[in-house]
C-alpha atoms as a PDB file:
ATOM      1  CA  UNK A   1    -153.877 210.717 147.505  1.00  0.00           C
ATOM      2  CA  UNK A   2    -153.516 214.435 148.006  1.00  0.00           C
ATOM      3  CA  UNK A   3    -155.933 214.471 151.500  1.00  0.00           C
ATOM      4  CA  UNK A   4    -153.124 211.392 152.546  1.00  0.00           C
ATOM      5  CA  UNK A   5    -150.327 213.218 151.149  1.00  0.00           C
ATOM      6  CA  UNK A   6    -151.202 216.641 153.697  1.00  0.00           C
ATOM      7  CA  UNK A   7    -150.473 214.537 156.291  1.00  0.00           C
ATOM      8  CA  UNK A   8    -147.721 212.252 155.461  1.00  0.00           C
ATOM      9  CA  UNK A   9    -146.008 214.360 153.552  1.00  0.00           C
ATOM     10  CA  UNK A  10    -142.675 212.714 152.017  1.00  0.00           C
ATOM     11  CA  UNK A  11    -142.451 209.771 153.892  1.00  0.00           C
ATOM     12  CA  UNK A  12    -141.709 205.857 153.104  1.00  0.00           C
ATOM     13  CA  UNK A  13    -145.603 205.225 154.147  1.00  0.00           C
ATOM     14  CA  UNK A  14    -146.664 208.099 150.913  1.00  0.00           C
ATOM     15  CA  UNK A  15    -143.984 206.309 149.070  1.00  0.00           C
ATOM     16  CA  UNK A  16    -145.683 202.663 149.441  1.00  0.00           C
ATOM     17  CA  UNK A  17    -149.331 204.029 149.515  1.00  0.00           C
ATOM     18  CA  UNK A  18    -148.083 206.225 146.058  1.00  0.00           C
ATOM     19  CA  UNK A  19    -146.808 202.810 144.695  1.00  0.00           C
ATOM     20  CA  UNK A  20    -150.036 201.267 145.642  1.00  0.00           C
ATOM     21  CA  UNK A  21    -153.110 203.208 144.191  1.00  0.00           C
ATOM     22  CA  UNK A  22    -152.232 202.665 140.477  1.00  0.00           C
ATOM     23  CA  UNK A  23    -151.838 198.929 140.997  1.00  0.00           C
ATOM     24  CA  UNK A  24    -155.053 198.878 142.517  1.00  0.00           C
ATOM     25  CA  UNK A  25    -156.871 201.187 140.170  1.00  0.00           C
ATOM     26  CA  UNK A  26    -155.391 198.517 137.564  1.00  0.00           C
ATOM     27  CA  UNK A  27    -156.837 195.846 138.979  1.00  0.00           C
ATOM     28  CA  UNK A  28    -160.427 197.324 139.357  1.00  0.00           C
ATOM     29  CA  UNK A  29    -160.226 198.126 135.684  1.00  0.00           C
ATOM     30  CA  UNK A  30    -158.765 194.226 134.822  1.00  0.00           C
ATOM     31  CA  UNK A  31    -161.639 192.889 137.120  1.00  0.00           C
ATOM     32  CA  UNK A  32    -164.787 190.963 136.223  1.00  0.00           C
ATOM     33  CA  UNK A  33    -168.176 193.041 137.154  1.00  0.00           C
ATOM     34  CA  UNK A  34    -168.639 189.346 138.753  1.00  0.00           C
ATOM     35  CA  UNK A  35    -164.542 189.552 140.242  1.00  0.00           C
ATOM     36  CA  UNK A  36    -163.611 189.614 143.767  1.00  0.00           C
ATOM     37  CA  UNK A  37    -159.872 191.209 145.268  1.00  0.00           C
ATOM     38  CA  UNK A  38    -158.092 190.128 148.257  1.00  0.00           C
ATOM     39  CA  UNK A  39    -155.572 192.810 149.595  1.00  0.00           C
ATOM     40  CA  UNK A  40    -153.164 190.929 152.041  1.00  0.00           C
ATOM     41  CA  UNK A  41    -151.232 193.921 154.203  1.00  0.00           C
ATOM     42  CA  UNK A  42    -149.970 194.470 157.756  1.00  0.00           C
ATOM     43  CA  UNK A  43    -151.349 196.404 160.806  1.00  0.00           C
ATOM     44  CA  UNK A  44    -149.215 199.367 159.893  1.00  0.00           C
ATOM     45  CA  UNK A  45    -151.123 200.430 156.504  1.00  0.00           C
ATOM     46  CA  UNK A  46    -154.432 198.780 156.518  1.00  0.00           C
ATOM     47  CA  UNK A  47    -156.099 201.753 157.259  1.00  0.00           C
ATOM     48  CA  UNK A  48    -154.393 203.888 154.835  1.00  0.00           C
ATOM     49  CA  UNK A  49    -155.325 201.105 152.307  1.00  0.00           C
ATOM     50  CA  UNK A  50    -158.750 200.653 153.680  1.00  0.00           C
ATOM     51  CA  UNK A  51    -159.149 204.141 152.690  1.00  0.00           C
ATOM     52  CA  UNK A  52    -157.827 203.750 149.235  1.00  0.00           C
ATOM     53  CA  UNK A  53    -160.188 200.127 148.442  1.00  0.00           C
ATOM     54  CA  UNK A  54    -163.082 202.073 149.772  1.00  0.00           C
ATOM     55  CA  UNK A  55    -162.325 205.464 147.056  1.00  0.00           C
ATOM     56  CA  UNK A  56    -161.266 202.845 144.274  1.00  0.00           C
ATOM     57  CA  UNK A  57    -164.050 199.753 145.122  1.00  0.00           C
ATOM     58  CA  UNK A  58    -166.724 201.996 146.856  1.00  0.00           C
ATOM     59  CA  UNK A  59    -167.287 201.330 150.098  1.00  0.00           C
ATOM     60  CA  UNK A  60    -170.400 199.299 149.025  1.00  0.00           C
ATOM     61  CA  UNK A  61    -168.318 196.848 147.631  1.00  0.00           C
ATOM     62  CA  UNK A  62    -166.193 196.034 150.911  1.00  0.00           C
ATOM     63  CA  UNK A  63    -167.186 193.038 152.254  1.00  0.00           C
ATOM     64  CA  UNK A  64    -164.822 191.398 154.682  1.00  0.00           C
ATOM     65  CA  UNK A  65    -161.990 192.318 157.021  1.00  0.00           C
ATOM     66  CA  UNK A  66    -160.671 188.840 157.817  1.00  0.00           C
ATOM     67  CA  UNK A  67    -157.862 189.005 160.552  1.00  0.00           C
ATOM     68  CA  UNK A  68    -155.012 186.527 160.406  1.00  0.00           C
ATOM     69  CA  UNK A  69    -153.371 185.032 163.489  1.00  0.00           C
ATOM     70  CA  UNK A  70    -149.756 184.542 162.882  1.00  0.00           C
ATOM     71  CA  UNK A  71    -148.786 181.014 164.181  1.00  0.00           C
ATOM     72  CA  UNK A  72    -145.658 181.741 165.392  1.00  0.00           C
ATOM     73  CA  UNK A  73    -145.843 185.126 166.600  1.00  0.00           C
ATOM     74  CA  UNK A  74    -143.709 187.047 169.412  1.00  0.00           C
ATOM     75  CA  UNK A  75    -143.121 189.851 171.245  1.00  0.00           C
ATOM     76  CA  UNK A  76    -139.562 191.179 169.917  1.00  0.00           C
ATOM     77  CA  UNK A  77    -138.796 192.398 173.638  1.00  0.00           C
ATOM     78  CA  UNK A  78    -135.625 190.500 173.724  1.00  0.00           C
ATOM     79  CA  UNK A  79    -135.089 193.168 170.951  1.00  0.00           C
ATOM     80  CA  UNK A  80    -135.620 196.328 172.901  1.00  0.00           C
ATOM     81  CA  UNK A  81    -139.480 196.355 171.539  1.00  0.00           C
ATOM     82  CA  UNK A  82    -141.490 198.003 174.697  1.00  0.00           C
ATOM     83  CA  UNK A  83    -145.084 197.276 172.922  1.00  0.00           C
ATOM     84  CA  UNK A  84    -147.352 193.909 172.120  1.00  0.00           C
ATOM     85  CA  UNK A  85    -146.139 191.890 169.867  1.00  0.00           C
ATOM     86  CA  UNK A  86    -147.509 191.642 166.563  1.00  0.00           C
ATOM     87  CA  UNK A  87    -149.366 189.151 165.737  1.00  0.00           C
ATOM     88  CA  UNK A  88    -151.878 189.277 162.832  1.00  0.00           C
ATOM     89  CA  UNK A  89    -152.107 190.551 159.136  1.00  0.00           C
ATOM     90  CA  UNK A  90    -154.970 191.567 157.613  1.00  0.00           C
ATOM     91  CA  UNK A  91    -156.913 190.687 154.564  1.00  0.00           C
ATOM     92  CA  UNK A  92    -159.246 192.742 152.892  1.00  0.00           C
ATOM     93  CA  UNK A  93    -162.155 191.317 150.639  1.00  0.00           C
ATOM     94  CA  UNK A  94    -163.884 193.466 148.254  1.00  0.00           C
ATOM     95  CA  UNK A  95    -166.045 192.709 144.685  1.00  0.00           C
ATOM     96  CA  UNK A  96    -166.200 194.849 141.615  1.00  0.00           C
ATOM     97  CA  UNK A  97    -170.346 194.932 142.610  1.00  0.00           C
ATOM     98  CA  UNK A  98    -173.095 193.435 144.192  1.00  0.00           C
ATOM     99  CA  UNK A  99    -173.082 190.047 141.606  1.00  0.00           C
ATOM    100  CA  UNK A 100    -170.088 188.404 142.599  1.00  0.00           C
ATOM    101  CA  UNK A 101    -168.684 184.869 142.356  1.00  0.00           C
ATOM    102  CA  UNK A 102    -168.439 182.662 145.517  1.00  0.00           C
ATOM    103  CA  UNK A 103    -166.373 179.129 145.364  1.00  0.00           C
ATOM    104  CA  UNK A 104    -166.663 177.737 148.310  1.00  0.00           C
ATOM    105  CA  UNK A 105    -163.799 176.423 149.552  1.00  0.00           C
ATOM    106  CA  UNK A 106    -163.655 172.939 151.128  1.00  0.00           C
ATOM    107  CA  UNK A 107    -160.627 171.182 153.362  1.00  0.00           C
ATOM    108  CA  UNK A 108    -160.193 167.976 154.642  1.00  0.00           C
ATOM    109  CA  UNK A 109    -161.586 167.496 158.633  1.00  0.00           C
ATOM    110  CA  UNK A 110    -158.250 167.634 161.086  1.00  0.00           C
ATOM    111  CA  UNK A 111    -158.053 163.926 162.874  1.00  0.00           C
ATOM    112  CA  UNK A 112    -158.069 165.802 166.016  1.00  0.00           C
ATOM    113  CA  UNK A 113    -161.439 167.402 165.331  1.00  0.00           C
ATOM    114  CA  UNK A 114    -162.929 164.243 164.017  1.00  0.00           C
ATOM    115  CA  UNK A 115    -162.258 161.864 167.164  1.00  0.00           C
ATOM    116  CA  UNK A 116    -163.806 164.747 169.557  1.00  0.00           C
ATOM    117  CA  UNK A 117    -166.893 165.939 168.143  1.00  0.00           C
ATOM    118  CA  UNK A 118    -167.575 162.577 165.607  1.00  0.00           C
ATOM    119  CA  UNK A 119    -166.889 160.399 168.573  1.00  0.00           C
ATOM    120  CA  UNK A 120    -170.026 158.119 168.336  1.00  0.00           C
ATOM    121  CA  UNK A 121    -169.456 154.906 165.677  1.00  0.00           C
ATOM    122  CA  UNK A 122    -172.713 153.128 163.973  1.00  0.00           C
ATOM    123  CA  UNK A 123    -172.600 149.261 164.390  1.00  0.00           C
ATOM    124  CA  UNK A 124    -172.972 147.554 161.445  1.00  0.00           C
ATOM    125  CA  UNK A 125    -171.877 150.369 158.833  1.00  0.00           C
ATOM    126  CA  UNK A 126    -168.945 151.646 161.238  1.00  0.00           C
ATOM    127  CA  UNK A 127    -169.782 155.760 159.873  1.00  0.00           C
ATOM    128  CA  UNK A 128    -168.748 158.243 162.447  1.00  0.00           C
ATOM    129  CA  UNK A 129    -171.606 160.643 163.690  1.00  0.00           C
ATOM    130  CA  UNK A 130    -172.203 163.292 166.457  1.00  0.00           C
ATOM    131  CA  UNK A 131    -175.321 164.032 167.891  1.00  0.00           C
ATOM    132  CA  UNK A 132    -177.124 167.708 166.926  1.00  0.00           C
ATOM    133  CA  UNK A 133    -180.000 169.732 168.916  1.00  0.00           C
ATOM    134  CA  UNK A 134    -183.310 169.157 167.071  1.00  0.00           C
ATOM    135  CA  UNK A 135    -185.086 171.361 169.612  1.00  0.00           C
ATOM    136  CA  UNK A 136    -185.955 174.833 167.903  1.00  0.00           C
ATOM    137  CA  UNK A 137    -183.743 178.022 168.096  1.00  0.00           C
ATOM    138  CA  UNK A 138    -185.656 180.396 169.402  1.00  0.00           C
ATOM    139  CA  UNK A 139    -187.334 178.028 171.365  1.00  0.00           C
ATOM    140  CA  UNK A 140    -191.634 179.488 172.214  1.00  0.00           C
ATOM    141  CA  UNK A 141    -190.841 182.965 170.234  1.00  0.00           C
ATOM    142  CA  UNK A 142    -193.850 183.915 168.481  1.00  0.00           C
ATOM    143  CA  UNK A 143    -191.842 185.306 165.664  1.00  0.00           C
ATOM    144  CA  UNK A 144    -190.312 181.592 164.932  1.00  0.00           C
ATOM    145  CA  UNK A 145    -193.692 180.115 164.971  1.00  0.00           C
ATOM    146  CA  UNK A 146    -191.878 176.937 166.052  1.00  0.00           C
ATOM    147  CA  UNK A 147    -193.774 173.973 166.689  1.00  0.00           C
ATOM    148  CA  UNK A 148    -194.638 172.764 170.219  1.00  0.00           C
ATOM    149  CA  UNK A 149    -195.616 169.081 170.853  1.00  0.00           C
ATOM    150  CA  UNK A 150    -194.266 165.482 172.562  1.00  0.00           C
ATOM    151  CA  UNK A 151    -191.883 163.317 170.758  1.00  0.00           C
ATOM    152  CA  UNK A 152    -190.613 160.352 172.128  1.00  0.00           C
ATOM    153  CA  UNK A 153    -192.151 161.026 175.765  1.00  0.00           C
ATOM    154  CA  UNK A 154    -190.458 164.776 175.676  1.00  0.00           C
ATOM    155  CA  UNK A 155    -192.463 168.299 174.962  1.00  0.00           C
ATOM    156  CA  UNK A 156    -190.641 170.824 173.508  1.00  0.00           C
ATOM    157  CA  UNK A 157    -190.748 173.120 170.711  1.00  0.00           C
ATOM    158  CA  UNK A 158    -189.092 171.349 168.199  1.00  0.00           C
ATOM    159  CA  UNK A 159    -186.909 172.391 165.060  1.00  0.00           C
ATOM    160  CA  UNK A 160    -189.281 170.349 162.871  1.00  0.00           C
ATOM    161  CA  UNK A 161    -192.723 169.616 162.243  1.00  0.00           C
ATOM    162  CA  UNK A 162    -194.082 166.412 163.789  1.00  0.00           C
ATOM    163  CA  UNK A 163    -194.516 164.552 160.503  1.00  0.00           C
ATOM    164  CA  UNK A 164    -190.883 165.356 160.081  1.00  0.00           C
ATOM    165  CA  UNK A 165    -189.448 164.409 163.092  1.00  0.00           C
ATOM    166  CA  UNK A 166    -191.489 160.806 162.638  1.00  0.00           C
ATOM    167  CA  UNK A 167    -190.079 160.547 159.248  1.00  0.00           C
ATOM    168  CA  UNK A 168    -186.289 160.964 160.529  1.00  0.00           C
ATOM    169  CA  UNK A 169    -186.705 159.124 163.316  1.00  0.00           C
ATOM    170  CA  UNK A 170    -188.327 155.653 161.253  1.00  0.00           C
ATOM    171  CA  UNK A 171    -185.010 156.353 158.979  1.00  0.00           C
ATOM    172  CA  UNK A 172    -182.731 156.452 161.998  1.00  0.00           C
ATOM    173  CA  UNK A 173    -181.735 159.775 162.219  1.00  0.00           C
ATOM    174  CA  UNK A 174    -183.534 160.641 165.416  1.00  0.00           C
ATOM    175  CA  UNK A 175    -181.940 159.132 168.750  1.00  0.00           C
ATOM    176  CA  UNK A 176    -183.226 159.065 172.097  1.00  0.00           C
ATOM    177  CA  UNK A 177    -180.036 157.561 174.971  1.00  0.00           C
ATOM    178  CA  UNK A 178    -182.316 156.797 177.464  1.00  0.00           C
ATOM    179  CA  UNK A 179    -186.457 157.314 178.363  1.00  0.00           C
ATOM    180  CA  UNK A 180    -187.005 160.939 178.933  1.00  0.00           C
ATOM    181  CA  UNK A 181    -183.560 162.489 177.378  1.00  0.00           C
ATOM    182  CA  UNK A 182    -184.204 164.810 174.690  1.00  0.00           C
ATOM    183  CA  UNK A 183    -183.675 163.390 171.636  1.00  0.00           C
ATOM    184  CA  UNK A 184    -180.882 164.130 169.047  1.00  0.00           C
ATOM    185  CA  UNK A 185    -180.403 164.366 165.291  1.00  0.00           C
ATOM    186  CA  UNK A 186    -176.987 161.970 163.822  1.00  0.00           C
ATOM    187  CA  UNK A 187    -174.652 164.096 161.830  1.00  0.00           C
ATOM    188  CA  UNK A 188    -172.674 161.538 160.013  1.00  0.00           C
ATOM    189  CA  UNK A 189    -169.172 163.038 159.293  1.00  0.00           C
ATOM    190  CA  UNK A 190    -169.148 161.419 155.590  1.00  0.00           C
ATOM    191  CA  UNK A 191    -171.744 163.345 155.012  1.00  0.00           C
ATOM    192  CA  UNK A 192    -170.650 166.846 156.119  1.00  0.00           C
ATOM    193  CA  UNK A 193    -168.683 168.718 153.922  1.00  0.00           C
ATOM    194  CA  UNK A 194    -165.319 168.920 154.653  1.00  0.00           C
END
């Protein structure tokens, strides 16, 4: 606070950060060893308070600057403002250490997103499902040791082993569209999490 203070001297900013660093020494000391802290501020102290998380937290312990886009954002020229707009607030995410809890957090698929990427319908069980690349990342690099062979008239190096590949395809989950198109993997939407 002092190194900030030689700077800002007696401003509103000193004020705010002053206000600040005993709430958030407070809530280190409150926190779980297994507790996490989301700081939701504005472009115009993040760094000061970046500074602050990292002296209180240790900078170990920062783990995520997530940026949020303001939906309904503008410029503020019709103001007299002679800059870009702002548009996004920022979130810091930092744990007490290295053993935190995660809850992962789930939310239903938008309709929108369904109908263009699950766009293919089974017959007979009517389940939505898109089609996914079985071929290998990586493709031939020697570090992926991915394996190379011919599947359904098609050589490629292939995301999974051969016995694999025969076992999803007898249960349906391997499609080939027509003779000599790579084959693809069915991603059913009920079964994705949403």
């Amino acid at each position: 606070m002092e190194a900030l203070h030689t700077f800002l001297k007696h401003s509103p900013m000193m004020a705010y950060l002053a206000m600040m660093a005993p709430r958030l020494v407070e809530l280190h000391r409150v926190l779980r060893e297994t507790g996490s802290l989301y700081l939701h501020c504005d472009p115009t102290a993040s760094h000061y308070l970046r500074m602050m998380l990292d002296g209180i937290f240790d900078a170990r312990n920062f783990r995520t600057e997530i940026i949020w886009k303001r939906s309904s954002a503008h410029s503020d020229a019709a103001q007299g403002r002679k800059q870009h707009g702002r548009i996004h607030d920022t979130l810091f995410f930092y744990t007490k250490s290295d053993d935190w809890t995660w809850n992962h957090v789930f939310t239903e698929y938008d309709e929108g997103y369904t109908k263009s990427f699950y766009k293919f319908v089974e017959p007979g069980t009517g389940r939505r499902y898109r089609l996914g690349d079985i071929t290998a990342p990586g493709g031939a690099s020697p570090k992926k040791k991915n394996p190379h062979y011919e599947f359904l008239g098609v050589k490629r190096y292939w995301r999974y082993s051969r016995e694999r590949m025969q076992e999803l395809y007898e249960e349906g989950r391997i499609i080939q569209s027509k003779p000599g198109a790579v084959p693809a993997y069915k991603r059913y939407l009920d079964e994705m999490k949403a």
